[in-house]
Protein backbone atom coordinates (compact mmCIF):
# COMPACT_ATOMS: atom_id res chain seq x y z
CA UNK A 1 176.39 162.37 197.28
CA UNK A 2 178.08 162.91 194.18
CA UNK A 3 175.33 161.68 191.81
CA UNK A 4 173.00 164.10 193.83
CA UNK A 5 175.39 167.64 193.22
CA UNK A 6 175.37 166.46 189.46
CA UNK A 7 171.59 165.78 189.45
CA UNK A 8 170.74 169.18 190.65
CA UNK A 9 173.39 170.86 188.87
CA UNK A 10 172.20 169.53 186.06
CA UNK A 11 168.72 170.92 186.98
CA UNK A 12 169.84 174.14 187.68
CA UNK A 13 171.65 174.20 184.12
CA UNK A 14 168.70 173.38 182.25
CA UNK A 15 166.27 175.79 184.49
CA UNK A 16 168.42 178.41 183.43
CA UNK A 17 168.82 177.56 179.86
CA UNK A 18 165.20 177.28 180.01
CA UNK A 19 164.69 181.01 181.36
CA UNK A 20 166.99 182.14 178.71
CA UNK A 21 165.91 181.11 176.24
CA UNK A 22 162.11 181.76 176.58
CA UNK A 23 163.30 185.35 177.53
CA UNK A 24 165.08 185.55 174.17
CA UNK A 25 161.90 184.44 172.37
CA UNK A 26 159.64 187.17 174.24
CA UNK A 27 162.28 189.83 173.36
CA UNK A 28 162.65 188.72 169.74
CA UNK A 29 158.85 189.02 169.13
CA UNK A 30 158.69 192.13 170.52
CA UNK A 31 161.44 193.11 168.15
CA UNK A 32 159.42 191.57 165.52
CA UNK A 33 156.68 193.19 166.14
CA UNK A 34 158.17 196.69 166.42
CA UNK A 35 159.58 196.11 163.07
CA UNK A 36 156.80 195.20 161.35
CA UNK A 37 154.44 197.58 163.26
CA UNK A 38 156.66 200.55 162.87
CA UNK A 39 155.76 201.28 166.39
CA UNK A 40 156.51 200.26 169.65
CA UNK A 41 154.88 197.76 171.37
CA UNK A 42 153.70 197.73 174.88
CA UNK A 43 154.60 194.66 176.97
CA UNK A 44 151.16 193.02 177.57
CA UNK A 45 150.72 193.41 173.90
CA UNK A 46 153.49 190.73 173.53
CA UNK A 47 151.26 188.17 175.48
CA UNK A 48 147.98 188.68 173.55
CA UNK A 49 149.05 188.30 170.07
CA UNK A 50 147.00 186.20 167.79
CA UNK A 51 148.64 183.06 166.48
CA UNK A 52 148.98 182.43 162.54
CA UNK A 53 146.30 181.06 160.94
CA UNK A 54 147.72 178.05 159.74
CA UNK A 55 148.88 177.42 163.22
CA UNK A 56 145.03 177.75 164.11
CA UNK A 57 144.12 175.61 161.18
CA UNK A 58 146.81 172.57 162.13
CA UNK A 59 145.51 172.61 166.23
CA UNK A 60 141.86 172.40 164.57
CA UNK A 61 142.73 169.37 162.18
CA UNK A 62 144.88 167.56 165.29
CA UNK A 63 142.10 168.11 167.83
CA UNK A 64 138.79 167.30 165.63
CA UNK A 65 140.34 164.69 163.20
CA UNK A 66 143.41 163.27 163.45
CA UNK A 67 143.57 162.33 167.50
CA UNK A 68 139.38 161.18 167.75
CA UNK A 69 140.60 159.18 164.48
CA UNK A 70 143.71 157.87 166.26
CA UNK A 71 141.56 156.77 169.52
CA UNK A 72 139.04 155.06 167.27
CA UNK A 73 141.72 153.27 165.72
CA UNK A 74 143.71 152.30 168.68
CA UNK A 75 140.74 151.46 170.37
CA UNK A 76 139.54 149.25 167.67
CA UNK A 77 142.63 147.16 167.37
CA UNK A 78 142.80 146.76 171.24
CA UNK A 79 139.27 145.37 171.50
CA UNK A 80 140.06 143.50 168.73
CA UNK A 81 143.02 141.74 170.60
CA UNK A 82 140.94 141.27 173.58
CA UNK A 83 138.47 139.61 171.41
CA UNK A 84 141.03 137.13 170.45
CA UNK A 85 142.67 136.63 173.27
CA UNK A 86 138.85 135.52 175.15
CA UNK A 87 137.77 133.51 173.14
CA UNK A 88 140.90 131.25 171.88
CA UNK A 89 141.36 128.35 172.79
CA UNK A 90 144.38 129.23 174.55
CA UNK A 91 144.08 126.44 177.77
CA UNK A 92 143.48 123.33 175.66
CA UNK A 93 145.97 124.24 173.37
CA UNK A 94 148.65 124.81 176.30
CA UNK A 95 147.78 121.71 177.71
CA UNK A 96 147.98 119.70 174.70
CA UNK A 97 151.88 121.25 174.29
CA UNK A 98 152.53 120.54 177.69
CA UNK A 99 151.28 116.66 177.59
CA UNK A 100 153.18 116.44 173.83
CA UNK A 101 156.49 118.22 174.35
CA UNK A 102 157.21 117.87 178.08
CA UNK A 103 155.48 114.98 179.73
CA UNK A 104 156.22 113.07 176.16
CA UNK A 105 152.58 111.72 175.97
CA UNK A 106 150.68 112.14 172.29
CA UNK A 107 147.30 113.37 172.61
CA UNK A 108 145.15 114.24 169.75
């Protein structure tokens, strides 16, 4: 019982840091925002904001380039090991350890 009141505390103290803190963030745009503006902003302003364009420029690179890239490769190296784990010779060899080191037989 003990391990569950410390489990959902636990939750609980995370939801709310959670809530907090993306409430602080929303507020400290909109501060932002009014500072730089001059003006005040509205609140559904705050939600429509256009994100830098470097920001824009990095989820571009990562989702045209860098993750197709990263599949290609991961998918070329697990094929690969596939490959090599088909076609070796993987039973006579076992076999031939088995005979050698355990039933004490030599067999070339």
């Amino acid at each position: 019982m003990s391990k569950t009141i410390s489990l959902l505390a636990g939750v609980i103290a995370v939801s709310a840091i959670t809530y907090k803190y993306t409430n602080d963030i929303q507020h400290d745009r909109q501060a932002l925002r009014q500072r730089i503006n001059g003006g005040p902003i509205k609140t559904q302003d705050v939600n429509t904001l256009e994100p830098l364009p470097i920001v824009t420029q990095s989820q571009v690179y990562l989702s045209q380039r860098l993750i197709p890239s990263l599949k290609d490769s991961w998918n070329a190296h697990v094929t690969k090991a596939a490959h090599a784990v088909i076609y070796s010779d993987a039973p006579n060899k076992i076999k031939k350890f088995w005979v050698k080191n355990v039933l004490g037989n030599r067999v070339d």
